[in-house]
Protein backbone atom coordinates (compact mmCIF):
# COMPACT_ATOMS: atom_id res chain seq x y z
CA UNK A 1 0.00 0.00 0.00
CA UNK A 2 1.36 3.26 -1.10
CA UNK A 3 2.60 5.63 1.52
CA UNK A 4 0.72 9.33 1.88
CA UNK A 5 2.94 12.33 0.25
CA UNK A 6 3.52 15.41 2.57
CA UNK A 7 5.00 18.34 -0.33
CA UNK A 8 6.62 20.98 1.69
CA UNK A 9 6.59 24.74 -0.22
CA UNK A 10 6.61 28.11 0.63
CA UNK A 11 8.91 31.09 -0.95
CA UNK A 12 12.61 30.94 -0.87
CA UNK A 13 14.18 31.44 2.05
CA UNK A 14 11.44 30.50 4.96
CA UNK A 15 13.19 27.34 6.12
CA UNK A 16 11.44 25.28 4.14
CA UNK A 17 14.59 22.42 3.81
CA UNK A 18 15.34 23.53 7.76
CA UNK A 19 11.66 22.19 8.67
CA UNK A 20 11.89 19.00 5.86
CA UNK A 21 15.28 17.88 7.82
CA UNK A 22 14.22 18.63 10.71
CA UNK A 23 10.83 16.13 10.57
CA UNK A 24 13.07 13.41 8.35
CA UNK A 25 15.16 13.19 11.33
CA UNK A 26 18.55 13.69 9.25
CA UNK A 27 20.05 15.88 7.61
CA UNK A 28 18.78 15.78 3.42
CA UNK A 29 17.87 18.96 2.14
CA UNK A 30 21.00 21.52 1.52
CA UNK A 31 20.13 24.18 4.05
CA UNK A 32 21.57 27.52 3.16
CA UNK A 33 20.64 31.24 4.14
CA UNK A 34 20.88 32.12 -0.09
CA UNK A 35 17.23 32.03 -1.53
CA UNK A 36 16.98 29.55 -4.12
CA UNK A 37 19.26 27.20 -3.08
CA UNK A 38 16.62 23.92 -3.00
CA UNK A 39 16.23 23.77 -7.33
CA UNK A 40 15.21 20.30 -7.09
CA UNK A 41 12.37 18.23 -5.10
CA UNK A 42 13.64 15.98 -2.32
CA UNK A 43 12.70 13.41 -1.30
CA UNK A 44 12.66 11.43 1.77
CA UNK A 45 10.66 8.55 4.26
CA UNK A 46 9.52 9.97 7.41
CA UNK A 47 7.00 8.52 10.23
CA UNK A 48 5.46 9.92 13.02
CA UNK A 49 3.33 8.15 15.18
CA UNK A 50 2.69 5.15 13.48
CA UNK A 51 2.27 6.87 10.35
CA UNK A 52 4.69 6.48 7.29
CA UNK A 53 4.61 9.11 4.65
CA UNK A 54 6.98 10.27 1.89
CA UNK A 55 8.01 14.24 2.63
CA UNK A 56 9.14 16.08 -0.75
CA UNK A 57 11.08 19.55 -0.13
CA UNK A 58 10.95 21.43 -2.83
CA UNK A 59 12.09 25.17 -4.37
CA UNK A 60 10.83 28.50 -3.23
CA UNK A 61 7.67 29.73 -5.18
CA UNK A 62 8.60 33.12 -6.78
CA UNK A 63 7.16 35.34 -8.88
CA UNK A 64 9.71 37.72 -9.87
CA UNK A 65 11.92 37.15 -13.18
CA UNK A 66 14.94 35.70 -11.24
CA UNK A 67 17.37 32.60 -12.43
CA UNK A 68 16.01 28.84 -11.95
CA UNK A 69 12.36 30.59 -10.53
CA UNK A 70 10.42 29.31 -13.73
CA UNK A 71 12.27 25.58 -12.91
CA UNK A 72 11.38 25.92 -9.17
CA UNK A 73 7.70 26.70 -9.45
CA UNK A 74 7.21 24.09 -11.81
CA UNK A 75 9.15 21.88 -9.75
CA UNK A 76 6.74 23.37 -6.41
CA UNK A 77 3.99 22.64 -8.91
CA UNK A 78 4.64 19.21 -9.51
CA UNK A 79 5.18 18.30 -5.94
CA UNK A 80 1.72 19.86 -5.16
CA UNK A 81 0.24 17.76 -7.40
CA UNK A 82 1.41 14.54 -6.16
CA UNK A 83 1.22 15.17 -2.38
CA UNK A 84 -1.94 14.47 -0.63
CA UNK A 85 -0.95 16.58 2.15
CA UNK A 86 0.51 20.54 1.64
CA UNK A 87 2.73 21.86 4.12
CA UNK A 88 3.14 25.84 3.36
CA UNK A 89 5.66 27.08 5.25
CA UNK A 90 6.22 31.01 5.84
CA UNK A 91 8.22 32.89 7.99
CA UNK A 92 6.83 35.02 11.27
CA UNK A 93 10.26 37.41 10.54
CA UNK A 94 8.60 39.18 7.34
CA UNK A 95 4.97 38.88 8.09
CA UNK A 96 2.71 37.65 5.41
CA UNK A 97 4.27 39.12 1.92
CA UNK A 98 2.71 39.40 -1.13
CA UNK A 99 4.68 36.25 -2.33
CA UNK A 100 3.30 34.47 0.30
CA UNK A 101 -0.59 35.82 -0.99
CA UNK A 102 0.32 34.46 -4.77
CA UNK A 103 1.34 30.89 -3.29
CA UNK A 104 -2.17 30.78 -1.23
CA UNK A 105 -3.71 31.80 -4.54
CA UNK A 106 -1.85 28.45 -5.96
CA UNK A 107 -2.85 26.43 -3.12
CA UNK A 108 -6.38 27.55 -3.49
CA UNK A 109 -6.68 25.65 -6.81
CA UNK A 110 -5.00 22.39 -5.96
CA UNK A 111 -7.97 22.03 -3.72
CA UNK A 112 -5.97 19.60 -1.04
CA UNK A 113 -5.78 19.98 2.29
CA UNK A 114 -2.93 22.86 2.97
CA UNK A 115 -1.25 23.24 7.22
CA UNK A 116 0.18 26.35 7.74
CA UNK A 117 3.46 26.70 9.05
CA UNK A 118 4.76 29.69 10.53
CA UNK A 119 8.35 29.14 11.00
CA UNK A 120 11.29 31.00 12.90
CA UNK A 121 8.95 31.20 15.84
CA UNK A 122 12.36 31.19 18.06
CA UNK A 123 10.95 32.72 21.55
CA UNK A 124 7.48 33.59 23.30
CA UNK A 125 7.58 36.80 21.87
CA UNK A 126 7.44 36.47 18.14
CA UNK A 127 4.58 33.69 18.86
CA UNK A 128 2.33 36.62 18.97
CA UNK A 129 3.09 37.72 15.39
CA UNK A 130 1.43 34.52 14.22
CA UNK A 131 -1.99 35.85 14.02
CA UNK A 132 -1.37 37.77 10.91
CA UNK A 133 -1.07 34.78 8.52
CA UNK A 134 -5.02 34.17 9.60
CA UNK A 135 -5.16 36.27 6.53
CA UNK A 136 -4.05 33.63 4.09
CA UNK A 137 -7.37 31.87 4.34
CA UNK A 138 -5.77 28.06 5.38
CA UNK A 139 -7.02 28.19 9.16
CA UNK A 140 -5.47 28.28 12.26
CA UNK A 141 -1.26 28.72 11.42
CA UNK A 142 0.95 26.52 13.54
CA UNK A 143 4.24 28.22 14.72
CA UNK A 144 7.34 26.23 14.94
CA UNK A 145 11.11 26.76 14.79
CA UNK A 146 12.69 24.39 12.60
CA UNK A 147 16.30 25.24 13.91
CA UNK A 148 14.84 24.43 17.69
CA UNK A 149 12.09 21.84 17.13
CA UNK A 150 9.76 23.84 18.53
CA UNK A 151 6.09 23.23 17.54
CA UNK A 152 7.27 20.55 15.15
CA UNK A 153 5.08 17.92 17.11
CA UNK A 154 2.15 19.99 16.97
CA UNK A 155 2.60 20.29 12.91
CA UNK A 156 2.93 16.69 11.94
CA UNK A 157 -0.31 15.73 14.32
CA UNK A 158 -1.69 18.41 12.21
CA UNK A 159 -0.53 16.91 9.15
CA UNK A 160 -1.28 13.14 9.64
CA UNK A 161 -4.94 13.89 10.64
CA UNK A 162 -5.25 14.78 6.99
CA UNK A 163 -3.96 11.31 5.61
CA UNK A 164 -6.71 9.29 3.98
CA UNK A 165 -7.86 6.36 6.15
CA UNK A 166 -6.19 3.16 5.80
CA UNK A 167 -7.02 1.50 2.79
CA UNK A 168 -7.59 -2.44 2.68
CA UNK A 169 -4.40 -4.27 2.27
CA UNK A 170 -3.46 -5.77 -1.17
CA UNK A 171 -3.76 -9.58 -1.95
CA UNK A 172 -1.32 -10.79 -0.33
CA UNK A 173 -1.49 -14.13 -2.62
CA UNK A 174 -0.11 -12.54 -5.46
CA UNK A 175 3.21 -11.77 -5.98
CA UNK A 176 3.75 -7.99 -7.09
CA UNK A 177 6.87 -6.65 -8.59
CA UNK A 178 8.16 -3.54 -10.03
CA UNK A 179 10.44 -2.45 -12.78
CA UNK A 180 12.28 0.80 -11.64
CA UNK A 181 16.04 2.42 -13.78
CA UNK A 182 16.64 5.26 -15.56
CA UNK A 183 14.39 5.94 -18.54
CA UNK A 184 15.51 4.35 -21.47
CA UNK A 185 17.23 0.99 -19.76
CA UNK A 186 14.18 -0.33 -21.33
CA UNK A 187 11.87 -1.64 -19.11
CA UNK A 188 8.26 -1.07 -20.92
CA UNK A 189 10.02 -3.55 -23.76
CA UNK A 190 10.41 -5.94 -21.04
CA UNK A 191 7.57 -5.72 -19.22
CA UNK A 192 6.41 -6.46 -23.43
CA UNK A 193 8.46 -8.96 -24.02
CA UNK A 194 7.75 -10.90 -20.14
CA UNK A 195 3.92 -10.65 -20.68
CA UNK A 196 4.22 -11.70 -24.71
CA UNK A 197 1.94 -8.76 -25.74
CA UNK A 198 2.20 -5.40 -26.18
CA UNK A 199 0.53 -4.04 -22.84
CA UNK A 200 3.03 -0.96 -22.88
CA UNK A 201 3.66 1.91 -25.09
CA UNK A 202 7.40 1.41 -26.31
CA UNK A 203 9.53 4.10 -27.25
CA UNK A 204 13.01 5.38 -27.62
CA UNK A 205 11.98 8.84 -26.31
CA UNK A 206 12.77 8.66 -22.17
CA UNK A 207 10.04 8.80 -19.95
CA UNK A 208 7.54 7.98 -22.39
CA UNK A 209 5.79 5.76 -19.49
CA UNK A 210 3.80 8.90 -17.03
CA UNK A 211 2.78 6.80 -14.58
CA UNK A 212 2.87 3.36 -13.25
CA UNK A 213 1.01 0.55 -14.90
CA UNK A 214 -0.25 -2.34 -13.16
CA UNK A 215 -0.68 -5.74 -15.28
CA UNK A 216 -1.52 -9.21 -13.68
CA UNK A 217 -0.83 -12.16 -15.18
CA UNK A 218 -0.27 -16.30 -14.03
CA UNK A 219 3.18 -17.31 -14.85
CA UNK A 220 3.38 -21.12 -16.43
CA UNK A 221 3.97 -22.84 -13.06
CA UNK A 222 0.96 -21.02 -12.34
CA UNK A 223 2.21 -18.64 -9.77
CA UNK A 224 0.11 -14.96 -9.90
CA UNK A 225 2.08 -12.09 -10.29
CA UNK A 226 1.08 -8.25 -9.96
CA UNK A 227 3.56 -6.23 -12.35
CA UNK A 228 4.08 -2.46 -11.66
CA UNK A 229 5.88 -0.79 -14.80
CA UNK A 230 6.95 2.92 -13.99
CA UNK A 231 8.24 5.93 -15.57
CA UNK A 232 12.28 6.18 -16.00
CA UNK A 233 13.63 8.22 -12.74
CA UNK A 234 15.64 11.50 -13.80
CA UNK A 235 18.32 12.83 -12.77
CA UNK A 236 17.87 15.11 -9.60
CA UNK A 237 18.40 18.61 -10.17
CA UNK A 238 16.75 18.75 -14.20
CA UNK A 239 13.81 20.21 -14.56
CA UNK A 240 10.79 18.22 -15.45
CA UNK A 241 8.82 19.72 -18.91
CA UNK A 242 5.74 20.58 -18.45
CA UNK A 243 3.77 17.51 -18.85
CA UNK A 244 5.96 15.28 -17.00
CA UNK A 245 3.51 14.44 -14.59
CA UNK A 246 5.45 11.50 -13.17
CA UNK A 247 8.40 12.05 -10.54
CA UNK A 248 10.52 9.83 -8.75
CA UNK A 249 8.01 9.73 -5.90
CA UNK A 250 5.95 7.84 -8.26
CA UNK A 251 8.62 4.97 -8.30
CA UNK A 252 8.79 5.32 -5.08
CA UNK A 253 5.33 4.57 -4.42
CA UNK A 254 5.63 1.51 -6.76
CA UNK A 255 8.36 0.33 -4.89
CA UNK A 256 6.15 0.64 -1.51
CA UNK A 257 3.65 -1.81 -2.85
CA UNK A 258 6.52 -3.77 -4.28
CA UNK A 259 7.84 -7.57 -2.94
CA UNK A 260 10.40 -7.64 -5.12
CA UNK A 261 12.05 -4.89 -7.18
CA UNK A 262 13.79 -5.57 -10.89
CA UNK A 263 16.59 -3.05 -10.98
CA UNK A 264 16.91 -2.30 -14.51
CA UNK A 265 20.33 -1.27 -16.29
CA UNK A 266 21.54 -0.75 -19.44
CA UNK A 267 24.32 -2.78 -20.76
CA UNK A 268 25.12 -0.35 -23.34
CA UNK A 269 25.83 2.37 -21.16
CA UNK A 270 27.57 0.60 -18.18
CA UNK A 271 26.17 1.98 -14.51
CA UNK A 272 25.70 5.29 -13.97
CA UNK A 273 25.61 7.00 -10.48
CA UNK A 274 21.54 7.39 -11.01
CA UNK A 275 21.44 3.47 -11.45
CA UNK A 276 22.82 3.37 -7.38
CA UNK A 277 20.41 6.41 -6.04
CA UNK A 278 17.63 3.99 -7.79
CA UNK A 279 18.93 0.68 -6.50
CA UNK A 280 19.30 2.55 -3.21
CA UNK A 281 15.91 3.63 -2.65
CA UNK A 282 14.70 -0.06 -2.95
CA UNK A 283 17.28 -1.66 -0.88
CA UNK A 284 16.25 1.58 2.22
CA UNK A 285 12.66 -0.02 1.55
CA UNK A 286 13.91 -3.65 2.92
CA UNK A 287 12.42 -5.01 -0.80
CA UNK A 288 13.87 -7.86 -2.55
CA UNK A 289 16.30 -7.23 -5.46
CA UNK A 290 17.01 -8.44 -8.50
CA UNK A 291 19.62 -6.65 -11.28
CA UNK A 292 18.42 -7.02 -14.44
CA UNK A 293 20.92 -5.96 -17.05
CA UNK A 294 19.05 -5.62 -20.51
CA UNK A 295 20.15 -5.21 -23.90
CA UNK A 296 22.58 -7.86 -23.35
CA UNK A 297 22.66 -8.54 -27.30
CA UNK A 298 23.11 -5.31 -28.31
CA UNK A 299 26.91 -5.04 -26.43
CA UNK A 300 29.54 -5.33 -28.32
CA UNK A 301 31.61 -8.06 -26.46
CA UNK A 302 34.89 -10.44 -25.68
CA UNK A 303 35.83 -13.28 -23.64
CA UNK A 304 36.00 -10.81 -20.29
CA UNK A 305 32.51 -8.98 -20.83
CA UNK A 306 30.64 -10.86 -18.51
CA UNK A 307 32.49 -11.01 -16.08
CA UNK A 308 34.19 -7.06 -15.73
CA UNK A 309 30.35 -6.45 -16.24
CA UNK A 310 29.65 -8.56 -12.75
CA UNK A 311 33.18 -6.98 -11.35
CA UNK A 312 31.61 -3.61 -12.20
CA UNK A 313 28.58 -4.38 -10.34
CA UNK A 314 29.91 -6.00 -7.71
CA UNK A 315 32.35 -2.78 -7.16
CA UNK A 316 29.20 -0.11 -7.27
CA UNK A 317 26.72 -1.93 -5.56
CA UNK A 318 28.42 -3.41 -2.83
CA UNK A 319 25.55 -2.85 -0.96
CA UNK A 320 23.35 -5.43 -2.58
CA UNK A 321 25.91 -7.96 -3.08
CA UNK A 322 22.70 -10.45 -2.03
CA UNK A 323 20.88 -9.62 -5.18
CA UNK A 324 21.19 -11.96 -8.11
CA UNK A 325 22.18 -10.51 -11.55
CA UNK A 326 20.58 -11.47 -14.93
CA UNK A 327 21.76 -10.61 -18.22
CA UNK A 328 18.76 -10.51 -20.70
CA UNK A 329 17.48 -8.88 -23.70
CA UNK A 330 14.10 -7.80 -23.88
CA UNK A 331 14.67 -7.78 -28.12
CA UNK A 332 15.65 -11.26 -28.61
CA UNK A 333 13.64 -12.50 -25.21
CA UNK A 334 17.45 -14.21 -23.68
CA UNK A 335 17.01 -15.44 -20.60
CA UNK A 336 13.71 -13.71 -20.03
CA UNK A 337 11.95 -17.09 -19.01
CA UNK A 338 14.32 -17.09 -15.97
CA UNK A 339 12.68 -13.77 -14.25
CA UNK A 340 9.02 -15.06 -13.28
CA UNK A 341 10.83 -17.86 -11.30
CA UNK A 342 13.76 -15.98 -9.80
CA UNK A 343 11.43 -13.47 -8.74
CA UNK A 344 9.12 -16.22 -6.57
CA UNK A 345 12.37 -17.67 -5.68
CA UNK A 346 13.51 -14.29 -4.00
CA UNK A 347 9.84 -13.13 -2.52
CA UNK A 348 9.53 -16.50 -1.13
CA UNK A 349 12.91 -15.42 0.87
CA UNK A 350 11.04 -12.47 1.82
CA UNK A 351 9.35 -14.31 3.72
CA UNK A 352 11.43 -17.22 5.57
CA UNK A 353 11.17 -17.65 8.89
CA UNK A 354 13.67 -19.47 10.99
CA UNK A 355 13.26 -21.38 14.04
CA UNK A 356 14.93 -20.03 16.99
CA UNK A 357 16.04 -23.26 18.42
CA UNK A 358 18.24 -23.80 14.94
CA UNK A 359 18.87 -19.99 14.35
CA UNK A 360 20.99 -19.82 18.11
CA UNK A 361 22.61 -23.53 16.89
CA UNK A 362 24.03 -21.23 13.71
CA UNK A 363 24.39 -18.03 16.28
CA UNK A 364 26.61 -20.79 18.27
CA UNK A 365 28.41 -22.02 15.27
CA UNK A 366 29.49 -18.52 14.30
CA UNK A 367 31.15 -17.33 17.78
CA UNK A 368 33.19 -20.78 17.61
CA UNK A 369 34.45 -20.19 14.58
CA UNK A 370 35.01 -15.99 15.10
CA UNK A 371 34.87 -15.20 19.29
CA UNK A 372 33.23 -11.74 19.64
CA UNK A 373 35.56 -8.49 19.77
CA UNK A 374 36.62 -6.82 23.14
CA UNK A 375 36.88 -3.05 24.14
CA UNK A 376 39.25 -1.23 26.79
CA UNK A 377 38.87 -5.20 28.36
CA UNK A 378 34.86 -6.05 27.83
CA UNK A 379 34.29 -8.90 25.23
CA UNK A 380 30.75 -8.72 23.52
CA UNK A 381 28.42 -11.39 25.07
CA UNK A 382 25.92 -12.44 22.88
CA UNK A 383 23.12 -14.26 24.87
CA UNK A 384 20.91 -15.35 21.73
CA UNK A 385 19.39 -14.27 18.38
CA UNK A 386 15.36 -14.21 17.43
CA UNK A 387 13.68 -13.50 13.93
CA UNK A 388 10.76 -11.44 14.96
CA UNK A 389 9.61 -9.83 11.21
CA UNK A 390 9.45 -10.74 7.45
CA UNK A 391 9.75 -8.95 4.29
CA UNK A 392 12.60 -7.98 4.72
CA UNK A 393 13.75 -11.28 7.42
CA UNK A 394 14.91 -8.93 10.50
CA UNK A 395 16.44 -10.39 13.73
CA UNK A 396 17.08 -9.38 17.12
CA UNK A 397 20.44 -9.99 18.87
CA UNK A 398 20.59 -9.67 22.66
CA UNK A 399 23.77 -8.76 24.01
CA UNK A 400 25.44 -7.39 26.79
CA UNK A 401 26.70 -4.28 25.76
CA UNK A 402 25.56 -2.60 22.04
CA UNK A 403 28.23 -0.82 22.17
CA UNK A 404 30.37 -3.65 21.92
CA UNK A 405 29.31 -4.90 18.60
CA UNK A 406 31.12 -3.80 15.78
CA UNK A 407 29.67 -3.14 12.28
CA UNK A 408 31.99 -5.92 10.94
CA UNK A 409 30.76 -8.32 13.18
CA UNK A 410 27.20 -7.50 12.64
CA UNK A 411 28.64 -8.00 8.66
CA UNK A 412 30.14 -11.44 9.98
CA UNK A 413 26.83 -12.46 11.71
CA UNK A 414 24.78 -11.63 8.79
CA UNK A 415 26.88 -13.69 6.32
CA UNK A 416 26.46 -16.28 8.75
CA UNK A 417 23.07 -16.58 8.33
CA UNK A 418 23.06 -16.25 4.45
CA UNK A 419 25.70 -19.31 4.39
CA UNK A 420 22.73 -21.22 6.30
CA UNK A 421 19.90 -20.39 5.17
CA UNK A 422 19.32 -18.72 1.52
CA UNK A 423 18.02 -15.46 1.41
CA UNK A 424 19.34 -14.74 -1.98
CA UNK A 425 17.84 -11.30 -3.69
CA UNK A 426 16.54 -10.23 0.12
CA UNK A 427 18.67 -7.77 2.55
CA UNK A 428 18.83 -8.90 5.82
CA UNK A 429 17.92 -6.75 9.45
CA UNK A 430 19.83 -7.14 12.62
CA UNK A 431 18.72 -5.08 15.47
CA UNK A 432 21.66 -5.56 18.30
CA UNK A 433 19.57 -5.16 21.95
CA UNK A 434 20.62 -5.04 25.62
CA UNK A 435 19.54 -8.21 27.55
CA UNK A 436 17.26 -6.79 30.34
């Protein structure tokens, strides 16, 4: 089920990227005092509550005839469009400014629901400035300092009570997949070529796909799949034209009611740094993975192609060094009667679950072979290991001290388990916990 979007906007220069980082819990957004500085839309997961939501910064909403401002509203525009939630942030400093009037006169015609942030509200004093923005029409404002955190708590309960109520869950019988790269890797000619009919509009112009397309079909074993086909994602910081409609918060949304994702690349044009923002966003979601690398036939190769291709992705995506790799051609269908299975294969390891008793036998195994590491003289005790979640398969290590546990032997621990048990195309969870 696809998360709610929250679009923050406002005019340059309000804290707009302040208040995004400051709800995402990280720093994301480039924060600088210039106006302009956020071109590009943002995007990030965020929760409060118990509610999950995708939060999209975006560019100032101007007016005036300054550099990037026609790219930034359109980019603002966009991210209104797709959010089901509007945050529009202003500033208590400057009062309500006629900028500030033409963006409620924007916000008026999305027609979604719109909480008003006054930001900068930094002391008692300035909270009684608030009152002017009243005059913008959206209610009662909300003051908060982004820099402090103050208020913040009262804007996302503001914000979540405007999500839409929770929609029945999916069929969980059916296997559903998604098909997210670059445009032009060529994924509508394989989602073509894997259903056998032309379901998809193929082109050689990028981003031809606008939105995701949903197709079901029964594979010959007679498993039931759910196929999700979206738009290329772009590169971050172009702006979209005008009826680009789709964004990568689209994809992302795919990839939320995704079990297993089909990273597409392009053999032709080797991995670009796009191809690991893409991969990335699916392996943050805990989703299974599978690299598909199409237009295998159309490479000119040797004797070495293979395998510098598999030493090239092994060397950028490190990360998902679980994933299998397929080499296919949507063209000349090669190897394409392998996906449908790999892909049960890899949502089926979604969804292991291992038996305590024989997951602390492994746990056991694994300190024999490798005793745990010590610190300024304490050694890590590790009292046992439970799976308590699925999708992705996440475990819970009690120990003595947290502290004590190194990422490499969390690395160790996890390898471990894959030697044991196959979890192939599925990344793994360990939470490390103090025995109480």
């Amino acid at each position: 089920m696809a998360k709610p979007v929250v679009a923050i906007v406002g005019r340059p220069n309000v804290g707009k990227s302040t208040v995004f980082n400051r709800i995402a819990g990280q720093r994301v957004s480039i924060v600088d005092d210039a106006p302009g500085v956020t071109r590009d839309r943002i995007y990030t997961h965020a929760e409060w509550v118990g509610h999950q939501f995708n939060l999209i910064d975006t560019g100032g909403i101007e007016i005036d005839d300054q550099p990037f401002i026609e790219q930034i509203r359109e980019q603002a525009e966009i991210a209104i469009d797709e959010a089901d939630v509007i945050v529009f942030v202003t500033s208590v400093r400057e009062s309500v400014t006629d900028a500030d009037e033409n963006i409620a006169q924007i916000l008026y015609r999305a027609k979604k629901p719109v909480v008003l942030a006054v930001n900068k509200v930094d002391n008692q004093e300035l909270r009684q400035d608030i009152y002017d923005f009243y005059a913008l029409g959206f209610g009662e404002p909300i003051g908060i300092s982004g820099v402090h955190g103050i208020g913040v708590g009262d804007l996302l309960d503001a914000i979540v009570a405007h999500f839409p109520a929770d929609e029945q869950p999916e069929d969980d019988s059916r296997i559903r997949f998604s098909l997210i790269g670059r445009p032009n890797v060529g994924k509508s000619s394989l989602v073509n070529a894997i259903l056998g009919e032309n379901r998809v509009i193929v082109s050689s112009v990028a981003g031809t796909t606008r939105d995701a397309v949903d197709t079901q079909f029964v594979s010959a074993t007679g498993t039931e799949f759910n196929m999700i086909d979206t738009a290329g994602l772009r590169k971050r910081g172009r702006a979209y034209e005008n009826a680009e409609k789709y964004s990568v918060l689209r994809a992302m949304s795919a990839i939320d009611r995704s079990n297993v994702i089909l990273v597409v690349l392009n053999a032709e044009e080797g991995i670009r740094e796009q191809d690991k923002h893409i991969a990335g966003y699916a392996h943050d979601a805990g989703k299974g993975i599978i690299i598909v690398v199409n237009k295998w036939d159309a490479l000119k190769k040797n004797n070495h192609s293979l395998s510098d291709f598999k030493g090239a992705i092994k060397t950028h995506f490190a990360y998902l060094d679980y994933a299998p790799v397929l080499f296919v051609s949507a063209k000349t269908q090669q190897r394409l009667a392998q996906i449908p299975p790999l892909i049960e294969q890899v949502s089926a390891n979604q969804n292991y679950r291992v038996k305590s008793s024989v997951l602390n036998n492994v746990l056991l195994d694994a300190i024999a072979a490798n005793p745990t590491p010590s610190s300024s003289g304490k050694r890590l005790r590790i009292y046992y290991m439970t799976q308590v979640a699925v999708k992705p398969p996440t475990f819970i290590v009690f120990v003595n001290e947290p502290d004590l546990m190194h990422f490499s032997y969390q690395r160790f621990l996890e390898n471990q388990l894959r030697q044991a048990f196959d979890f192939t195309g599925t990344p793994l969870r360990l939470i490390v916990r103090r025995r109480k």
